[in-house]
PDB file of N, CA and C in Angstrom:
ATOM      1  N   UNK A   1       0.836  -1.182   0.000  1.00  0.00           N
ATOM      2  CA  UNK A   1       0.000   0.000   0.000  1.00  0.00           C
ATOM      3  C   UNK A   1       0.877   1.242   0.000  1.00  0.00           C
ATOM      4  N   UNK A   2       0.756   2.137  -0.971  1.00  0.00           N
ATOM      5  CA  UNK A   2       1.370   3.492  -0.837  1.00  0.00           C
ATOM      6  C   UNK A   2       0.807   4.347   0.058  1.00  0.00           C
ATOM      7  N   UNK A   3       2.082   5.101   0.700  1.00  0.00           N
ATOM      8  CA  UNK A   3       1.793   6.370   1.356  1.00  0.00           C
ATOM      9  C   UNK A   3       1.252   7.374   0.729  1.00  0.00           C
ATOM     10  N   UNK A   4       0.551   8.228   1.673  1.00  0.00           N
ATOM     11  CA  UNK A   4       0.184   9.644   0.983  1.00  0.00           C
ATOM     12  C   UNK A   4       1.623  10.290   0.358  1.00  0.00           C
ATOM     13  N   UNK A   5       2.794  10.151   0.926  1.00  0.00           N
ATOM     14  CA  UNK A   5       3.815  11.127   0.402  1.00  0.00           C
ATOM     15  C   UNK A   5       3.737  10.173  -1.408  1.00  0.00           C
ATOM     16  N   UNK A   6       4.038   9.104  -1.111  1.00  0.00           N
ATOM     17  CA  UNK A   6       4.694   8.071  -2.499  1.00  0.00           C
ATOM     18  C   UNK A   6       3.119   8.591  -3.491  1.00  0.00           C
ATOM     19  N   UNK A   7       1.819   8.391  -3.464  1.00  0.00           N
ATOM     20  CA  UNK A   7       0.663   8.830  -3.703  1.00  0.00           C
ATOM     21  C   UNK A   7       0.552  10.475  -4.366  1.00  0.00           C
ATOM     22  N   UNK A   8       1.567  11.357  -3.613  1.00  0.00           N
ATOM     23  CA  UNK A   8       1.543  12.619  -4.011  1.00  0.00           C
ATOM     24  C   UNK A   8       2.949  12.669  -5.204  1.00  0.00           C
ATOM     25  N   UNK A   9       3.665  11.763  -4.943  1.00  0.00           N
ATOM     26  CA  UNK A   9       5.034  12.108  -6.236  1.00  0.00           C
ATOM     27  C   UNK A   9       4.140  11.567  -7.162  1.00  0.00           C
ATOM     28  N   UNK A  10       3.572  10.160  -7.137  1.00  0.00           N
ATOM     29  CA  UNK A  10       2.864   9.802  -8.878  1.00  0.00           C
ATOM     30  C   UNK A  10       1.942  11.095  -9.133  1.00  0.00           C
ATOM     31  N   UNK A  11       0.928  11.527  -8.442  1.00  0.00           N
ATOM     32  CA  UNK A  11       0.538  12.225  -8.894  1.00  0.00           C
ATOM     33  C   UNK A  11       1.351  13.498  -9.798  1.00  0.00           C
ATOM     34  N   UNK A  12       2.645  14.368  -9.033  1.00  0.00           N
ATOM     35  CA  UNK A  12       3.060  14.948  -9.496  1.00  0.00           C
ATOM     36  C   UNK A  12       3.304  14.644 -10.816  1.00  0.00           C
ATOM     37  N   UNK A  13       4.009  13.507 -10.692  1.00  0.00           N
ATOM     38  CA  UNK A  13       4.530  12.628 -12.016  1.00  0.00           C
ATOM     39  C   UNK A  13       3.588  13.059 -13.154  1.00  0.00           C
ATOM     40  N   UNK A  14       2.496  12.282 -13.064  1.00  0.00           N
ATOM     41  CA  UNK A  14       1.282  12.468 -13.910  1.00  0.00           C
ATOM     42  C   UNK A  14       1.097  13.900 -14.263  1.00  0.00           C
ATOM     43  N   UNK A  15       1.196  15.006 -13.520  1.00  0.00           N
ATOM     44  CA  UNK A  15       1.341  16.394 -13.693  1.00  0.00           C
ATOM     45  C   UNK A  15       2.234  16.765 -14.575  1.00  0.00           C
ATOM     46  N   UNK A  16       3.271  16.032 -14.284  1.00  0.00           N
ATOM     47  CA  UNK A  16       4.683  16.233 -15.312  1.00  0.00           C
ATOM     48  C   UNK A  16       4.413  16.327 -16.994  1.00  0.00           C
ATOM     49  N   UNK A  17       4.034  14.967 -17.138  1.00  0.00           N
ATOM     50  CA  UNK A  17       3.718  14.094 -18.125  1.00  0.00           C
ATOM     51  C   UNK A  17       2.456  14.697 -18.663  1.00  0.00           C
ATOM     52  N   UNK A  18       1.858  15.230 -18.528  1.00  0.00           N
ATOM     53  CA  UNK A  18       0.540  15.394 -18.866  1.00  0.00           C
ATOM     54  C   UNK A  18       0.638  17.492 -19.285  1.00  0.00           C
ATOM     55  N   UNK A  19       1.603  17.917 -18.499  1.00  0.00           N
ATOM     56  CA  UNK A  19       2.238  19.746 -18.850  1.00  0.00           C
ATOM     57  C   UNK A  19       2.869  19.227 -19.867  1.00  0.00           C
ATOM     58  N   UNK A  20       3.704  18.239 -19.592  1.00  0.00           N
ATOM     59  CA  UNK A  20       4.678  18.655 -21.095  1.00  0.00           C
ATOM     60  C   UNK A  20       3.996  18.343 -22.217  1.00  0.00           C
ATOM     61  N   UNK A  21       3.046  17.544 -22.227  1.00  0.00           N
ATOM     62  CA  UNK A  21       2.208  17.056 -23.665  1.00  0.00           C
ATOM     63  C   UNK A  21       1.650  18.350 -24.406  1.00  0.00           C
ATOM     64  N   UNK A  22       1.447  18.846 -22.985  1.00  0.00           N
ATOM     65  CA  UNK A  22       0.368  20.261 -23.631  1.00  0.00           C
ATOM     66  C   UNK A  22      -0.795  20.923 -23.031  1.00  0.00           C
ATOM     67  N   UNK A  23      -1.388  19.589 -22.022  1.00  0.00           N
ATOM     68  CA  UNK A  23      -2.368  19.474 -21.675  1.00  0.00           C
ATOM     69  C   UNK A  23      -2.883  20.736 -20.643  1.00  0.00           C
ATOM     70  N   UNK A  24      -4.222  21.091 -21.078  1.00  0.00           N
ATOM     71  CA  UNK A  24      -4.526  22.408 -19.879  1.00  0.00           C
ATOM     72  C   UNK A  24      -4.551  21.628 -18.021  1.00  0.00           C
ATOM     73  N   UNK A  25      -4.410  22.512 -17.321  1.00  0.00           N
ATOM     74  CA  UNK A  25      -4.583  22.155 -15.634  1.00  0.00           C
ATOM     75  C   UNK A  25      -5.861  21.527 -15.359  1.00  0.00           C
ATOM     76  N   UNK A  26      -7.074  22.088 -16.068  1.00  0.00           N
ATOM     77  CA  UNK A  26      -8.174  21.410 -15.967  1.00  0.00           C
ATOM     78  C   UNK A  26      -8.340  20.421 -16.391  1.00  0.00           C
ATOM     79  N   UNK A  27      -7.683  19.898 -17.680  1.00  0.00           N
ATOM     80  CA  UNK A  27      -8.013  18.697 -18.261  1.00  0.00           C
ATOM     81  C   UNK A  27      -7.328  17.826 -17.486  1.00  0.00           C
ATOM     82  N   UNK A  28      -6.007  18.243 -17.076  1.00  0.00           N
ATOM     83  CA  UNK A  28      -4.971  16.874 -16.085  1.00  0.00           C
ATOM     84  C   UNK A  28      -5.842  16.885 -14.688  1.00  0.00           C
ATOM     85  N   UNK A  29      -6.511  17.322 -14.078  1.00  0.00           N
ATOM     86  CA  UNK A  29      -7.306  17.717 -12.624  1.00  0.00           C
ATOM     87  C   UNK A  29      -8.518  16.471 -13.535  1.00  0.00           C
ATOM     88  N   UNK A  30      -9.460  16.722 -14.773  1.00  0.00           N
ATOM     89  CA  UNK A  30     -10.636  16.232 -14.607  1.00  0.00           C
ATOM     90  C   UNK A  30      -9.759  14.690 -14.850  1.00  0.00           C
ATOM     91  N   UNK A  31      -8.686  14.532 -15.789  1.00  0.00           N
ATOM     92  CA  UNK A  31      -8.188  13.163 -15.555  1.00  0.00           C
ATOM     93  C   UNK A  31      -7.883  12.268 -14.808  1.00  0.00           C
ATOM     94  N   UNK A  32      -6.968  13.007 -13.998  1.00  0.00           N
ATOM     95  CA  UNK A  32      -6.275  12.440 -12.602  1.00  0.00           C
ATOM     96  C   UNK A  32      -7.764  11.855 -11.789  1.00  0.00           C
ATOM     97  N   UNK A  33      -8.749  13.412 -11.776  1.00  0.00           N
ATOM     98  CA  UNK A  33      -9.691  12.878 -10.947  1.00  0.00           C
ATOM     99  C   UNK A  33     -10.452  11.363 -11.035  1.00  0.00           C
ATOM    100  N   UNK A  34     -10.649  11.116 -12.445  1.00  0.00           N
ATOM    101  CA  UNK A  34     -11.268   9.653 -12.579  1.00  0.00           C
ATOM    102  C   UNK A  34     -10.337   8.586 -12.196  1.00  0.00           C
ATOM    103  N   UNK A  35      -8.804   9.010 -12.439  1.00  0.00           N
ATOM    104  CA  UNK A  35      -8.256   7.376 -11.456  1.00  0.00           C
ATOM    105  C   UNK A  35      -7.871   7.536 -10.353  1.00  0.00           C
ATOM    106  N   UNK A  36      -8.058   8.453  -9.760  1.00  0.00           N
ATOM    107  CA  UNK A  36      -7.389   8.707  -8.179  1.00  0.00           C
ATOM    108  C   UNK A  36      -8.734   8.989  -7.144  1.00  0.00           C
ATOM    109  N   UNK A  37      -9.904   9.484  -8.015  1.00  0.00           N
ATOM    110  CA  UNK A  37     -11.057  10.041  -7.113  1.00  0.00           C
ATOM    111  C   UNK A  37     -10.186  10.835  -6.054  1.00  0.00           C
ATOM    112  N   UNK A  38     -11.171  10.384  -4.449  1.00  0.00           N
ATOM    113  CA  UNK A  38     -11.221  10.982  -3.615  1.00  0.00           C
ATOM    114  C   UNK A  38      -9.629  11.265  -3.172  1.00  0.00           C
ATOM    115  N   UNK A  39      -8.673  10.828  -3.528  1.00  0.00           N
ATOM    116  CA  UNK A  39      -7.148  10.318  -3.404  1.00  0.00           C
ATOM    117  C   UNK A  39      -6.590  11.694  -4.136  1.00  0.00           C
ATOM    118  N   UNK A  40      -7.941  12.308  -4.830  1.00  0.00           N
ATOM    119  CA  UNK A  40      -6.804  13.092  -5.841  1.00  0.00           C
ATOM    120  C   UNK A  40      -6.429  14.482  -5.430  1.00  0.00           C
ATOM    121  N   UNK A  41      -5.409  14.906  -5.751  1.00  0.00           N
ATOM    122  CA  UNK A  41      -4.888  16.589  -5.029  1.00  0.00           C
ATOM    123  C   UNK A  41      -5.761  17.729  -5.544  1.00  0.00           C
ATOM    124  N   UNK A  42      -6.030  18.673  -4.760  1.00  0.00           N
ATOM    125  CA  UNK A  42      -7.027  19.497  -5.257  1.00  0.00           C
ATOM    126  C   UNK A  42      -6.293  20.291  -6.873  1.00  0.00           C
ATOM    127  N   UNK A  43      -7.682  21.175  -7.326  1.00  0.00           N
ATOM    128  CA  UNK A  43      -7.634  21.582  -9.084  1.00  0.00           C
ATOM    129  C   UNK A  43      -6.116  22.637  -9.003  1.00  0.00           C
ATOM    130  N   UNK A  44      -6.159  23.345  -7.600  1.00  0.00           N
ATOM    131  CA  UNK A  44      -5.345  24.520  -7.535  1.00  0.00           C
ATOM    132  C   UNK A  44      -3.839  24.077  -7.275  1.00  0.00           C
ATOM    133  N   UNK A  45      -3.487  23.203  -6.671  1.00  0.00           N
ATOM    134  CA  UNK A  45      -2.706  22.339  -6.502  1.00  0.00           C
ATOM    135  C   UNK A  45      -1.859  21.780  -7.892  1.00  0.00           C
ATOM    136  N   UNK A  46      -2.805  21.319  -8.541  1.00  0.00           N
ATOM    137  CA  UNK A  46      -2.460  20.963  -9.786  1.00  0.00           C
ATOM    138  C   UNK A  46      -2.219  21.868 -10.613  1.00  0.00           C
ATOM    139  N   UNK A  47      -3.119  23.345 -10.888  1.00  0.00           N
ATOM    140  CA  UNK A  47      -2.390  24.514 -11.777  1.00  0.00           C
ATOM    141  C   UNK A  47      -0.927  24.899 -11.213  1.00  0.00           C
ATOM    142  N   UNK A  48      -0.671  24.940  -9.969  1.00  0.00           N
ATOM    143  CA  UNK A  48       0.684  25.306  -8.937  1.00  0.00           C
ATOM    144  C   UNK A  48       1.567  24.342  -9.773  1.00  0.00           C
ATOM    145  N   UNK A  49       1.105  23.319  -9.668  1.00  0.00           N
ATOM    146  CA  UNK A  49       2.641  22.738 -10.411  1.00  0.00           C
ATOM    147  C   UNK A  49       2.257  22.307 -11.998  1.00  0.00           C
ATOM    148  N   UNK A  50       1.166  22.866 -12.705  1.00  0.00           N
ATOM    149  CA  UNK A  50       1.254  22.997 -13.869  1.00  0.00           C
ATOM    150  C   UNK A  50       2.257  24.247 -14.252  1.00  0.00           C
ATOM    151  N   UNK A  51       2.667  25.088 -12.875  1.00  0.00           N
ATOM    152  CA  UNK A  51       3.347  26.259 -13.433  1.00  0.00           C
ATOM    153  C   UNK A  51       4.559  25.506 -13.511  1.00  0.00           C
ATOM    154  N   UNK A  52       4.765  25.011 -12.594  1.00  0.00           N
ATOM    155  CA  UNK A  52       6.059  25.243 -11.980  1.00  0.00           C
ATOM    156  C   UNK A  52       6.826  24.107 -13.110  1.00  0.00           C
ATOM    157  N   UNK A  53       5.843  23.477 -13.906  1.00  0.00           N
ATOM    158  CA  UNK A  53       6.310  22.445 -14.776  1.00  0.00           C
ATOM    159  C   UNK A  53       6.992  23.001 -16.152  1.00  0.00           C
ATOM    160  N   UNK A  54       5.801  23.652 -16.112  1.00  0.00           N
ATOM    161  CA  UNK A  54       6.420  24.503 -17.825  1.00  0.00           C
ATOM    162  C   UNK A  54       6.896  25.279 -17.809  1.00  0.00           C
ATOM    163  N   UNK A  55       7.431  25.711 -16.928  1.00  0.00           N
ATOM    164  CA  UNK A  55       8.601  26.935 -16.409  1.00  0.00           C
ATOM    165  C   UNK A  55      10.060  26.557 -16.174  1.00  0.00           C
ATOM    166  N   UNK A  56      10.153  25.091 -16.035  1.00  0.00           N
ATOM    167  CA  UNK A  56      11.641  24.184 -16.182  1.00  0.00           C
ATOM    168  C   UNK A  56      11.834  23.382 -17.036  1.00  0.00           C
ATOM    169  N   UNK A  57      12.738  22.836 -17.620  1.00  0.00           N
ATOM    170  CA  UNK A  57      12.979  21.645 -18.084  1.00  0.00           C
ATOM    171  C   UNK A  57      12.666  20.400 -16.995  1.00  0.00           C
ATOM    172  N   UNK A  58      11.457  19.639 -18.185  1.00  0.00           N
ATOM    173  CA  UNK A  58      11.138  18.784 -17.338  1.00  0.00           C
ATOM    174  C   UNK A  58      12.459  17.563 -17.160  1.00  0.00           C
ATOM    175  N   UNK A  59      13.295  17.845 -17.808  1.00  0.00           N
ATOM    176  CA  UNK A  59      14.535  16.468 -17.282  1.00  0.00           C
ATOM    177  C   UNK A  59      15.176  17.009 -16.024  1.00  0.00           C
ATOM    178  N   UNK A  60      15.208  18.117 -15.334  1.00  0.00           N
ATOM    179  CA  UNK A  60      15.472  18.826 -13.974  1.00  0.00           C
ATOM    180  C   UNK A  60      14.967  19.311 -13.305  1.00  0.00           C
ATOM    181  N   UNK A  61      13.454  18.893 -13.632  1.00  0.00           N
ATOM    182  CA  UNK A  61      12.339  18.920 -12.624  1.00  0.00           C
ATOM    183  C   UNK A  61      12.601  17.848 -11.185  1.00  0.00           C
ATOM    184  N   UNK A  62      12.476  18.474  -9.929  1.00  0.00           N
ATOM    185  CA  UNK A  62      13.175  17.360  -8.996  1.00  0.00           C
ATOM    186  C   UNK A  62      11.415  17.400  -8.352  1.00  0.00           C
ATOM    187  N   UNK A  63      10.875  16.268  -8.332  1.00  0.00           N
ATOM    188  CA  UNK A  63       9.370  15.477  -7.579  1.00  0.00           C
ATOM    189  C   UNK A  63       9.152  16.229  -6.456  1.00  0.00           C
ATOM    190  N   UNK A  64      10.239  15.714  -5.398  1.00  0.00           N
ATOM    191  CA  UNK A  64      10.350  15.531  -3.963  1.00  0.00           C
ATOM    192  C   UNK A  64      10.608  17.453  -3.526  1.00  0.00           C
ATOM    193  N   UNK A  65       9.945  17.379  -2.383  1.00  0.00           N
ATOM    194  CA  UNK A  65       9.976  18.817  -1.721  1.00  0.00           C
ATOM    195  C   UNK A  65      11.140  18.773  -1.706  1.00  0.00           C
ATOM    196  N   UNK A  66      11.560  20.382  -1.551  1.00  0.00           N
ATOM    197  CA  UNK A  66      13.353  20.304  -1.427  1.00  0.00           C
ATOM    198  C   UNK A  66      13.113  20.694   0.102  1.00  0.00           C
ATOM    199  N   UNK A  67      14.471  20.637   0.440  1.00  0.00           N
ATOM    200  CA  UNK A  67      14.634  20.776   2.201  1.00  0.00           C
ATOM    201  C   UNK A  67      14.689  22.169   2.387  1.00  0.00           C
ATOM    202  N   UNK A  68      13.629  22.403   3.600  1.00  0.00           N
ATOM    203  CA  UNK A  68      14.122  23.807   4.169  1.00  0.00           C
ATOM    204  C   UNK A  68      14.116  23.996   5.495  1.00  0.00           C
ATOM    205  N   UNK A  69      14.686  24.800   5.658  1.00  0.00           N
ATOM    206  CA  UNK A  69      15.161  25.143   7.151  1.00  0.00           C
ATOM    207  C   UNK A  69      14.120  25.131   7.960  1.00  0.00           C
ATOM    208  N   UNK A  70      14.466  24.598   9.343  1.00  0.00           N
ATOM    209  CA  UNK A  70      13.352  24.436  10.840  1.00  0.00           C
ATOM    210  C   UNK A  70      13.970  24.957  10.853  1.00  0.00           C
ATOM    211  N   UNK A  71      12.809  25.371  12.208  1.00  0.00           N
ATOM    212  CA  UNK A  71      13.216  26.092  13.520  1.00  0.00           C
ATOM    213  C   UNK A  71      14.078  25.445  14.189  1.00  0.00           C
ATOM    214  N   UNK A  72      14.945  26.395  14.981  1.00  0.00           N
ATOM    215  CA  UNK A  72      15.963  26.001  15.517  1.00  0.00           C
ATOM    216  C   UNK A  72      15.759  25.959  17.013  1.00  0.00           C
ATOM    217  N   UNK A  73      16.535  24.783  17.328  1.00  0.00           N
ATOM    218  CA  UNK A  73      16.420  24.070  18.761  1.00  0.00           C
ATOM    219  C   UNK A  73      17.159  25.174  19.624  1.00  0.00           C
ATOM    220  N   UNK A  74      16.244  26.085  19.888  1.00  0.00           N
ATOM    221  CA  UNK A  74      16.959  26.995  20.556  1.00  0.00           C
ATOM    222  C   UNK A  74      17.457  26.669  22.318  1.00  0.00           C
ATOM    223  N   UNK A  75      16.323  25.755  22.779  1.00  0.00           N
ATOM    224  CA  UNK A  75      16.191  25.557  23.739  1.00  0.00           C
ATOM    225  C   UNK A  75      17.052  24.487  24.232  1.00  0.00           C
ATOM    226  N   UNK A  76      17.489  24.141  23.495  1.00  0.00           N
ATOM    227  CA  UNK A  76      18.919  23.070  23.903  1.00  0.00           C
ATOM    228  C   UNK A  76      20.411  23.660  23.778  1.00  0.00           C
ATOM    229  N   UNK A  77      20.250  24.157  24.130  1.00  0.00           N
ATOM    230  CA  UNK A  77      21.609  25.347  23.433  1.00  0.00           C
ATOM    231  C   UNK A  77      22.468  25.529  24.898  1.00  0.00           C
ATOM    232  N   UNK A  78      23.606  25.762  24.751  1.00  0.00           N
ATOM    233  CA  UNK A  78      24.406  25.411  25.894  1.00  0.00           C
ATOM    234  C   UNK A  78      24.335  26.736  26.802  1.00  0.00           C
ATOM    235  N   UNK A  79      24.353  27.411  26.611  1.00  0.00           N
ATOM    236  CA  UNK A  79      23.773  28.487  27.180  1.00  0.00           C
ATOM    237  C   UNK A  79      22.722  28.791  28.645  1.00  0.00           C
ATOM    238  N   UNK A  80      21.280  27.709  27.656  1.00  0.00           N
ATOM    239  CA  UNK A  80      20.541  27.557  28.795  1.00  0.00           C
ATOM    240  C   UNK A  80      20.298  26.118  29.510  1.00  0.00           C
ATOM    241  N   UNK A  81      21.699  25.518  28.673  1.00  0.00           N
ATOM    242  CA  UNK A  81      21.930  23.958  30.007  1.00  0.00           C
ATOM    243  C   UNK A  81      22.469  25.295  31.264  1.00  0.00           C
ATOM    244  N   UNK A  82      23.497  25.711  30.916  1.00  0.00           N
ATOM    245  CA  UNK A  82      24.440  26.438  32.310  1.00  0.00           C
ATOM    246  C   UNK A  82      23.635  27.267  33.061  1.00  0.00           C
ATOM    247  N   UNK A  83      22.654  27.814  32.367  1.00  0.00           N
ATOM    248  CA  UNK A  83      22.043  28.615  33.432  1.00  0.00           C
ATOM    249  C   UNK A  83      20.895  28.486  34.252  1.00  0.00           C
ATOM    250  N   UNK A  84      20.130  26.804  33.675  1.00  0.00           N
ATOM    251  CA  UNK A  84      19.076  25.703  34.225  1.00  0.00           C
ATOM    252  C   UNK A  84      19.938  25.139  35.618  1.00  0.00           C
ATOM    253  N   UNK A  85      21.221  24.576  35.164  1.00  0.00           N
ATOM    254  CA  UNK A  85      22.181  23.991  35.906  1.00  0.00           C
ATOM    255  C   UNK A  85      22.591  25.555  37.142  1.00  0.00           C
ATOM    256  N   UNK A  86      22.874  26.450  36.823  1.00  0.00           N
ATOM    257  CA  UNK A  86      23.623  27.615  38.149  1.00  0.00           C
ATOM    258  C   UNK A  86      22.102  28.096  38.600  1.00  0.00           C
ATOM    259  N   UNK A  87      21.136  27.658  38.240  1.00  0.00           N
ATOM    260  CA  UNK A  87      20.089  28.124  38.934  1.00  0.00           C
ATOM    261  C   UNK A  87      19.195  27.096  40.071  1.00  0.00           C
ATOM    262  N   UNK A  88      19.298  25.632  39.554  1.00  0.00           N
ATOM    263  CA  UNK A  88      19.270  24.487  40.647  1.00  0.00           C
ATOM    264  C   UNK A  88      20.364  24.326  41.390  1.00  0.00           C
ATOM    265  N   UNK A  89      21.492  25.010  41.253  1.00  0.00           N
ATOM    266  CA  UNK A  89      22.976  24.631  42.100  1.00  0.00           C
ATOM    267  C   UNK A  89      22.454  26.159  43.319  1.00  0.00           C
ATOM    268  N   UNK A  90      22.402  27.339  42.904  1.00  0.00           N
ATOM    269  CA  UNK A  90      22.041  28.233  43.698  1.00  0.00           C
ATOM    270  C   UNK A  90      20.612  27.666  44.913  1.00  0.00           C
ATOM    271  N   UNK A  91      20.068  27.347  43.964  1.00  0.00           N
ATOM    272  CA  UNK A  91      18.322  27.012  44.619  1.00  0.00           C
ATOM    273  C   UNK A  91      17.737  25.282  44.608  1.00  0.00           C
ATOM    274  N   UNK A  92      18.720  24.786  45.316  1.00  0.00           N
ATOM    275  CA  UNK A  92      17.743  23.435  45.100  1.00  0.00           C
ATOM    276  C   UNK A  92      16.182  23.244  45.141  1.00  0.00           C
ATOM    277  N   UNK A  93      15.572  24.090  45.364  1.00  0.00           N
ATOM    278  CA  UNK A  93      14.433  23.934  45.357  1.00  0.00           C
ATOM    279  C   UNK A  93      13.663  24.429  44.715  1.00  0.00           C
ATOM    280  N   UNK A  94      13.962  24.989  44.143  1.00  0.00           N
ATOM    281  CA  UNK A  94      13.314  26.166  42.575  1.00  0.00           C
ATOM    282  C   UNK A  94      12.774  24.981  41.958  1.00  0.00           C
ATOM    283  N   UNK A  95      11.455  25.016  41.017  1.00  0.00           N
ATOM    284  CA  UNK A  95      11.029  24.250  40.559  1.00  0.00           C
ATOM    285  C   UNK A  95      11.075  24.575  39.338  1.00  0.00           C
ATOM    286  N   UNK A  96      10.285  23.850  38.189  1.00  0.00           N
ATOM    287  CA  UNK A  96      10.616  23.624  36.609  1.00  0.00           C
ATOM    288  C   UNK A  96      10.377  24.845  35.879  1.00  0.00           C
ATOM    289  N   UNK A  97       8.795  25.522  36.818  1.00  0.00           N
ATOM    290  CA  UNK A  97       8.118  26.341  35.762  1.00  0.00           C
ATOM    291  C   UNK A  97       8.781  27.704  36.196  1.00  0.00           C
ATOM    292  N   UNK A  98       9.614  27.956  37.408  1.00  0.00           N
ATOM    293  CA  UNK A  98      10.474  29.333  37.667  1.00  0.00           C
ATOM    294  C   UNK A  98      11.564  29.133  36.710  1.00  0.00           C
ATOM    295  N   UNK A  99      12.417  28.216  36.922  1.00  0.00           N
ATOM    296  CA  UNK A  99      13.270  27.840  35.429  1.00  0.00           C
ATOM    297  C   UNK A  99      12.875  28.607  34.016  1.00  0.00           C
ATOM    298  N   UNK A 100      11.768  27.867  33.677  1.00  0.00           N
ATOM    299  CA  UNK A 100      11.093  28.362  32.758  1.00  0.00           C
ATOM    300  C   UNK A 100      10.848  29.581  32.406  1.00  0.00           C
ATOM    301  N   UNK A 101      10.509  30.346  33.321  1.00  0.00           N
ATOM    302  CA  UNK A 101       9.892  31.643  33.112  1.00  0.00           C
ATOM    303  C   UNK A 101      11.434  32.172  32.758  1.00  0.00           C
ATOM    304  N   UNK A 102      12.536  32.507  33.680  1.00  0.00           N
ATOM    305  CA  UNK A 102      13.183  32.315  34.179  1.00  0.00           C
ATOM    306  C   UNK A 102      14.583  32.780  32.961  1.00  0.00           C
ATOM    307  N   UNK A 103      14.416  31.664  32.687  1.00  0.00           N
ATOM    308  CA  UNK A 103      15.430  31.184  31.180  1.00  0.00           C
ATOM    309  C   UNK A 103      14.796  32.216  29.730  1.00  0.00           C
ATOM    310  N   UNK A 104      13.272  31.872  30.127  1.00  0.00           N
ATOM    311  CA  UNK A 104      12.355  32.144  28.650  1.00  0.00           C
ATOM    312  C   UNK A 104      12.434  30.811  27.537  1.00  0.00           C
ATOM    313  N   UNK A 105      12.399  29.480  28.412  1.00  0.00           N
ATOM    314  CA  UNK A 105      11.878  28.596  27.334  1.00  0.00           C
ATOM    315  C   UNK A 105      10.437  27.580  28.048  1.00  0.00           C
ATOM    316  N   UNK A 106      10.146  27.053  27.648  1.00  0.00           N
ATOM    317  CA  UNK A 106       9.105  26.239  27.807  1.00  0.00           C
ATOM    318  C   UNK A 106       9.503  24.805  28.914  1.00  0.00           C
ATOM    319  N   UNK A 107       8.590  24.485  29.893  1.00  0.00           N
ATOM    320  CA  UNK A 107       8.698  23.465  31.022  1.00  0.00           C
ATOM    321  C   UNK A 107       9.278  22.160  30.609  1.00  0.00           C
ATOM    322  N   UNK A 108       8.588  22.071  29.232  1.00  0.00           N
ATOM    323  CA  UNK A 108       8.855  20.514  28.578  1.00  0.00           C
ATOM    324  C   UNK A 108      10.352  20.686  28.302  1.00  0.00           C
ATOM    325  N   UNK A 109      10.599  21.806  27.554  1.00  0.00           N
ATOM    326  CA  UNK A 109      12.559  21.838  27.393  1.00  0.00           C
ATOM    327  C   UNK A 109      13.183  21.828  29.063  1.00  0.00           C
ATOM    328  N   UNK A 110      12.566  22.694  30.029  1.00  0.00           N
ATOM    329  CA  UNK A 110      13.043  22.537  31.545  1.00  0.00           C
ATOM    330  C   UNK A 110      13.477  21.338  31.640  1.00  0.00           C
ATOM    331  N   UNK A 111      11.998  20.833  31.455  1.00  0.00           N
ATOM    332  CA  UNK A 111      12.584  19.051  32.419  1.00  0.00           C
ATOM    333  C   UNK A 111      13.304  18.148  31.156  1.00  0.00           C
ATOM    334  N   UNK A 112      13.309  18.656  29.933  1.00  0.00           N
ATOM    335  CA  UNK A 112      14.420  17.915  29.371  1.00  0.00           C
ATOM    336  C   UNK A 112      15.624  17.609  29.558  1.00  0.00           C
ATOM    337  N   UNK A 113      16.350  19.217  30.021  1.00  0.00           N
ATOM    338  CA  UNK A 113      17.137  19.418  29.907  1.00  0.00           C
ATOM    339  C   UNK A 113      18.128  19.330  31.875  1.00  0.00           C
ATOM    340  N   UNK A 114      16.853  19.242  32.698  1.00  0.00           N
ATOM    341  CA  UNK A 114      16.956  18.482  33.622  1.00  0.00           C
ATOM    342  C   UNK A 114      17.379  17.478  33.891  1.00  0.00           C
ATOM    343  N   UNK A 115      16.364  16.546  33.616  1.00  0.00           N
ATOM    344  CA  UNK A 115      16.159  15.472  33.709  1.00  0.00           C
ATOM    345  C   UNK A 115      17.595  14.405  32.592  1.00  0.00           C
ATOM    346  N   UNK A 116      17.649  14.716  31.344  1.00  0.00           N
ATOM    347  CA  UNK A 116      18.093  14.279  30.057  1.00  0.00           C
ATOM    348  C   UNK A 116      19.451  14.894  30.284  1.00  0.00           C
ATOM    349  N   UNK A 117      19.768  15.641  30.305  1.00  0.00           N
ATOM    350  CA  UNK A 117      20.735  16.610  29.526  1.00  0.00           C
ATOM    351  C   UNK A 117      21.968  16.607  31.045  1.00  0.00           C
ATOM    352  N   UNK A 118      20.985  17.131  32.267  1.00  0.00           N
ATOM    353  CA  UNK A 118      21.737  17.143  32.909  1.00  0.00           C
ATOM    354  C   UNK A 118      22.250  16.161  34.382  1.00  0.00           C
ATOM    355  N   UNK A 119      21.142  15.245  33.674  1.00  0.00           N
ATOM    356  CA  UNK A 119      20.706  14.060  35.181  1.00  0.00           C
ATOM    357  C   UNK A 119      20.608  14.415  36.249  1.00  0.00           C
ATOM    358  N   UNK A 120      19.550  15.499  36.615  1.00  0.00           N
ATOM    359  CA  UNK A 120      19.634  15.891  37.927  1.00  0.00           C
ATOM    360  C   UNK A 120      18.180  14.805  38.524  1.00  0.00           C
TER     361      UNK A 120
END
């Protein structure tokens, strides 16, 4: 059984194949729709990469999303291990969510970086 991701490259595929022939966005949308039905990517979807098809050479057309940058793990950052760590060494008894506030990251990174990071 294919995934939705493997499900969305044929489709593209078919997008491919079907721009370079000639074919309008509507006609590859009412096509696709009869063998994919409910499976199939919406009409607008399909003009989006009817552009993006006939605007490259389809032999360097790449399927697959390209990679882009996350967000960054700010909250693991050494920075606020040392200052999670000089703030339970000052205060053994300070709890997760003063940390938190504290630092300016979130409880769940607290006790990660607690618990995980620093084995307390």
């Amino acid at each position: 059984m294919a995934t939705s991701n493997d499900l969305l490259i044929k489709q593209r595929s078919v997008i491919e194949f079907l721009a370079a022939e000639g074919c309008s966005a509507a006609n590859i949308h009412a096509r696709m729709k009869t063998v994919y039905g409910e499976m199939c990517i919406s009409d607008c979807a399909v003009r989006k990469w009817v552009r993006i098809f006939k605007g490259e050479d389809p032999r360097e057309t790449i399927l697959r999303d390209r990679k882009r940058s996350s967000r960054p793990l700010s909250a693991s950052v050494t920075a606020h291990r040392e200052k999670v760590d000089c703030m339970i060494r000052a205060n053994r008894r300070v709890n997760q969510k003063e940390i938190a506030h504290a630092v300016g990251i979130s409880i769940e990174r607290v006790h990660h970086i607690v618990t995980n990071v620093l084995g307390y």
